[in-house]
N, C-alpha and C. Protein backbone atom coordinates (compact mmCIF):
# COMPACT_ATOMS: atom_id res chain seq x y z
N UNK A 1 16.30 -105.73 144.62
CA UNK A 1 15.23 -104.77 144.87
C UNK A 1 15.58 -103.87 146.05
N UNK A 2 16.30 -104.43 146.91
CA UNK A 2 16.72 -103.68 148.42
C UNK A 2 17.65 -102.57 147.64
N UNK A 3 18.36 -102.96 147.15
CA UNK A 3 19.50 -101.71 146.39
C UNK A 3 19.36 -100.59 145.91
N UNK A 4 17.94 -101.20 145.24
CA UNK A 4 16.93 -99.70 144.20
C UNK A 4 16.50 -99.03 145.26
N UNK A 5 15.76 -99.70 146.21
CA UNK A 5 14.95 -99.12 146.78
C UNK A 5 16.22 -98.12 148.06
N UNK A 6 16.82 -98.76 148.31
CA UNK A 6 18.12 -97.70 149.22
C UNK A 6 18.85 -96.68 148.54
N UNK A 7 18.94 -96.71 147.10
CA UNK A 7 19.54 -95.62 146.00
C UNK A 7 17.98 -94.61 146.53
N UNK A 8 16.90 -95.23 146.07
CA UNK A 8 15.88 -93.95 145.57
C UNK A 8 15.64 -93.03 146.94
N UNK A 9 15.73 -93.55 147.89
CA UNK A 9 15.56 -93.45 149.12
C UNK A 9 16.77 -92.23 149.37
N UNK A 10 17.70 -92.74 149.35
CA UNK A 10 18.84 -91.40 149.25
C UNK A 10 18.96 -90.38 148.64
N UNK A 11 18.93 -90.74 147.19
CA UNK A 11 18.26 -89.27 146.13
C UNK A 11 17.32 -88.60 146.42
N UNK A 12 16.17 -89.17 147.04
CA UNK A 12 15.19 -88.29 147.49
C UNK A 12 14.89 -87.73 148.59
N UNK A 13 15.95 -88.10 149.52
CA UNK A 13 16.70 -87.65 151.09
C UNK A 13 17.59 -86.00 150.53
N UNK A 14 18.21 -86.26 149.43
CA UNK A 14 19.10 -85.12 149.58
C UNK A 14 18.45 -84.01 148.79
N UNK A 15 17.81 -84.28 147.85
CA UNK A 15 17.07 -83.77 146.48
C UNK A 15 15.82 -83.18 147.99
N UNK A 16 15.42 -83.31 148.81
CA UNK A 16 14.17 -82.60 149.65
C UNK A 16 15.14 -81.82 150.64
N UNK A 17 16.34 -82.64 150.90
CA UNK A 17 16.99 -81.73 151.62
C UNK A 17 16.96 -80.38 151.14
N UNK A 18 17.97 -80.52 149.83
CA UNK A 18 18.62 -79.34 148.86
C UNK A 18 17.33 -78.51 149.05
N UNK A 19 16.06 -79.05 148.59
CA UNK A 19 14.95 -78.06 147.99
C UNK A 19 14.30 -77.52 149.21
N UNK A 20 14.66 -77.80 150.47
CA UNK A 20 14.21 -76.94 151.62
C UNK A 20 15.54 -76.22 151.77
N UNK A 21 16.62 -76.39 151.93
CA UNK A 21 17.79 -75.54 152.53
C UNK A 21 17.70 -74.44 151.09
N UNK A 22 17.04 -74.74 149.90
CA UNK A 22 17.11 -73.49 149.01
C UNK A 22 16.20 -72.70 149.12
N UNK A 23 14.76 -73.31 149.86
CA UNK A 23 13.14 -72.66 149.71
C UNK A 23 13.78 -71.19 150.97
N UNK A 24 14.72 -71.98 152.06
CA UNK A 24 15.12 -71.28 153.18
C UNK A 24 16.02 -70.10 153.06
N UNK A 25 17.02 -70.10 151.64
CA UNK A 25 17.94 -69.02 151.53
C UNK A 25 16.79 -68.13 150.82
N UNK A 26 16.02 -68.63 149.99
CA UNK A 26 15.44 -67.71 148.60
C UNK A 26 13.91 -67.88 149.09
N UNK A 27 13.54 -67.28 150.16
CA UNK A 27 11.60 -67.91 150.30
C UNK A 27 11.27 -66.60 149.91
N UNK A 28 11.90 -64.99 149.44
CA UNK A 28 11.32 -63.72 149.35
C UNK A 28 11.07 -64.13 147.22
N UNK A 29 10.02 -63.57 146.83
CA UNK A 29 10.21 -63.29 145.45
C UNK A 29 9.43 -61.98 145.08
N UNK A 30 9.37 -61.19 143.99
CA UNK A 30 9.34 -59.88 143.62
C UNK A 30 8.85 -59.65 142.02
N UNK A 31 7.91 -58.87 142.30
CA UNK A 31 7.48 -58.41 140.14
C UNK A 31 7.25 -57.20 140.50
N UNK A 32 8.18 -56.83 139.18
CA UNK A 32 8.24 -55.50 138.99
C UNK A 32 7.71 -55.29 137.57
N UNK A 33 6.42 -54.79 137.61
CA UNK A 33 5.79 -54.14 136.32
C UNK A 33 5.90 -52.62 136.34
N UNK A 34 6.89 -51.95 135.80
CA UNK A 34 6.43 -50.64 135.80
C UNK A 34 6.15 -49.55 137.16
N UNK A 35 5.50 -48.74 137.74
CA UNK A 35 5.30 -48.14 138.86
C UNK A 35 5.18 -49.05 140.02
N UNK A 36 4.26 -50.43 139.07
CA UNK A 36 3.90 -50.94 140.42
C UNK A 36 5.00 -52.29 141.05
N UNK A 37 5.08 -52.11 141.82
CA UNK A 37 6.45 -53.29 142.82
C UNK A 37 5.31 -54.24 144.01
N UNK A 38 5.73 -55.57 143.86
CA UNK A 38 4.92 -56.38 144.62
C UNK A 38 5.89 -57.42 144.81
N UNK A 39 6.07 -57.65 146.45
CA UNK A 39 7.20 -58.36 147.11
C UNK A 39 5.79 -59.20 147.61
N UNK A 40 6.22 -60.42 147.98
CA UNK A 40 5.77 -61.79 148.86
C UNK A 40 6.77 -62.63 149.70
N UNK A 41 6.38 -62.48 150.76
CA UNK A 41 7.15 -63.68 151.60
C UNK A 41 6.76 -64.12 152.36
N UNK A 42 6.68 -65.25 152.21
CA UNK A 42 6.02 -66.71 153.22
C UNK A 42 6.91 -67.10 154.91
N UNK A 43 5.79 -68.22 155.04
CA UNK A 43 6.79 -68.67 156.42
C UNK A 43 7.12 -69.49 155.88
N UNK A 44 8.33 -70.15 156.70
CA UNK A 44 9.30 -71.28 156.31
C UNK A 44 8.59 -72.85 157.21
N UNK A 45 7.51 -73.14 157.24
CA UNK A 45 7.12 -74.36 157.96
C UNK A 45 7.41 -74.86 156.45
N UNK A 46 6.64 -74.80 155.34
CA UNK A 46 7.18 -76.05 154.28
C UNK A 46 8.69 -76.25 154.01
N UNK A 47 9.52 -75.14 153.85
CA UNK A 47 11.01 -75.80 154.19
C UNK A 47 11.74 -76.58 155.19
N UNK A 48 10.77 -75.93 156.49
CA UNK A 48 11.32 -77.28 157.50
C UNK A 48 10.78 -78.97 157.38
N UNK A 49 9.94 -78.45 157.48
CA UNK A 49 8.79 -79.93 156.68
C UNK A 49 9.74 -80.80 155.33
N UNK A 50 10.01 -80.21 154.42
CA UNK A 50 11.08 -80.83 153.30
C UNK A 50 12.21 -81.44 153.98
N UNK A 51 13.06 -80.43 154.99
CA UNK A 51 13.94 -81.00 155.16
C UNK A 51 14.03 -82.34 155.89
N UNK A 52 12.79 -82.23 157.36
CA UNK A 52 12.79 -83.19 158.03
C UNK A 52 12.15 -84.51 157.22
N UNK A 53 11.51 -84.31 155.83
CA UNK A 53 11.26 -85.61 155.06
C UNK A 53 12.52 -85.68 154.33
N UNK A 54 13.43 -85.79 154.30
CA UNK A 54 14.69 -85.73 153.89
C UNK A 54 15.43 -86.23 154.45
N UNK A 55 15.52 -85.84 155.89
CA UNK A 55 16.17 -86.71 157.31
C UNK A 55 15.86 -88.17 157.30
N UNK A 56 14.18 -88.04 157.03
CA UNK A 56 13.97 -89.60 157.64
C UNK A 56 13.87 -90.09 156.17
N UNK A 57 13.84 -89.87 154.92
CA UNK A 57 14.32 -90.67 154.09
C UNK A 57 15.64 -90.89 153.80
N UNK A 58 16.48 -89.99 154.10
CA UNK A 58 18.14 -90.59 154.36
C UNK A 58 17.85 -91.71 155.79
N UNK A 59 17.55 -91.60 156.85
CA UNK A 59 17.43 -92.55 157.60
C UNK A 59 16.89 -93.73 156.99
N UNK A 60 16.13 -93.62 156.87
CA UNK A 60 15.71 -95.43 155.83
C UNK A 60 16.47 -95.74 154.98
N UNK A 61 16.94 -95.00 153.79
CA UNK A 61 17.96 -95.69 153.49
C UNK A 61 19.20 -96.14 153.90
N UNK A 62 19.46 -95.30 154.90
CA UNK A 62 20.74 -95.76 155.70
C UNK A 62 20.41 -97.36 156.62
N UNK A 63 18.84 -97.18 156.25
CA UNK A 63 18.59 -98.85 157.25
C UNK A 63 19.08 -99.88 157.08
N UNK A 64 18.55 -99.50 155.20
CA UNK A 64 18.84 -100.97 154.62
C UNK A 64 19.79 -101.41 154.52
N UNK A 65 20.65 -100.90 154.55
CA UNK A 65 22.14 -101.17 154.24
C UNK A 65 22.77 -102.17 155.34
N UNK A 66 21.72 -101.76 156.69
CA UNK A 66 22.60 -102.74 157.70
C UNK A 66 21.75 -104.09 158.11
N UNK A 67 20.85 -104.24 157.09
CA UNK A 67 19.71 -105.64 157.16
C UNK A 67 20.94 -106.81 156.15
């Protein structure tokens, strides 16, 4: 059970990583209907937020490993 739980723990360390370091390159998006053009762009607190739950779920899994 320690094994599963240190695999899922890592996949979902890097998988929140990835999806904040991508929210961070790509946070602008854009529709273009015709005359009219409409850009949006956010702040980046939920990409930092992803990443740092990413940190500390790679940290836990890195725990188990040394129990």
């Amino acid at each position: 059970m320690k094994n599963v739980l240190k695999v899922v723990l890592l996949l979902i360390g890097i998988g929140l990583i990835a999806y904040g370091l991508y929210a961070l390159i790509n946070p602008e998006f854009a529709i273009n209907s015709g005359p009219v053009k409409v850009e949006g762009q956010g702040d980046n607190t939920q990409s930092y937020a992803m990443i740092g739950f990413g940190i500390l779920s790679l940290i836990a899994g890195l725990a188990f490993r040394k129990r």
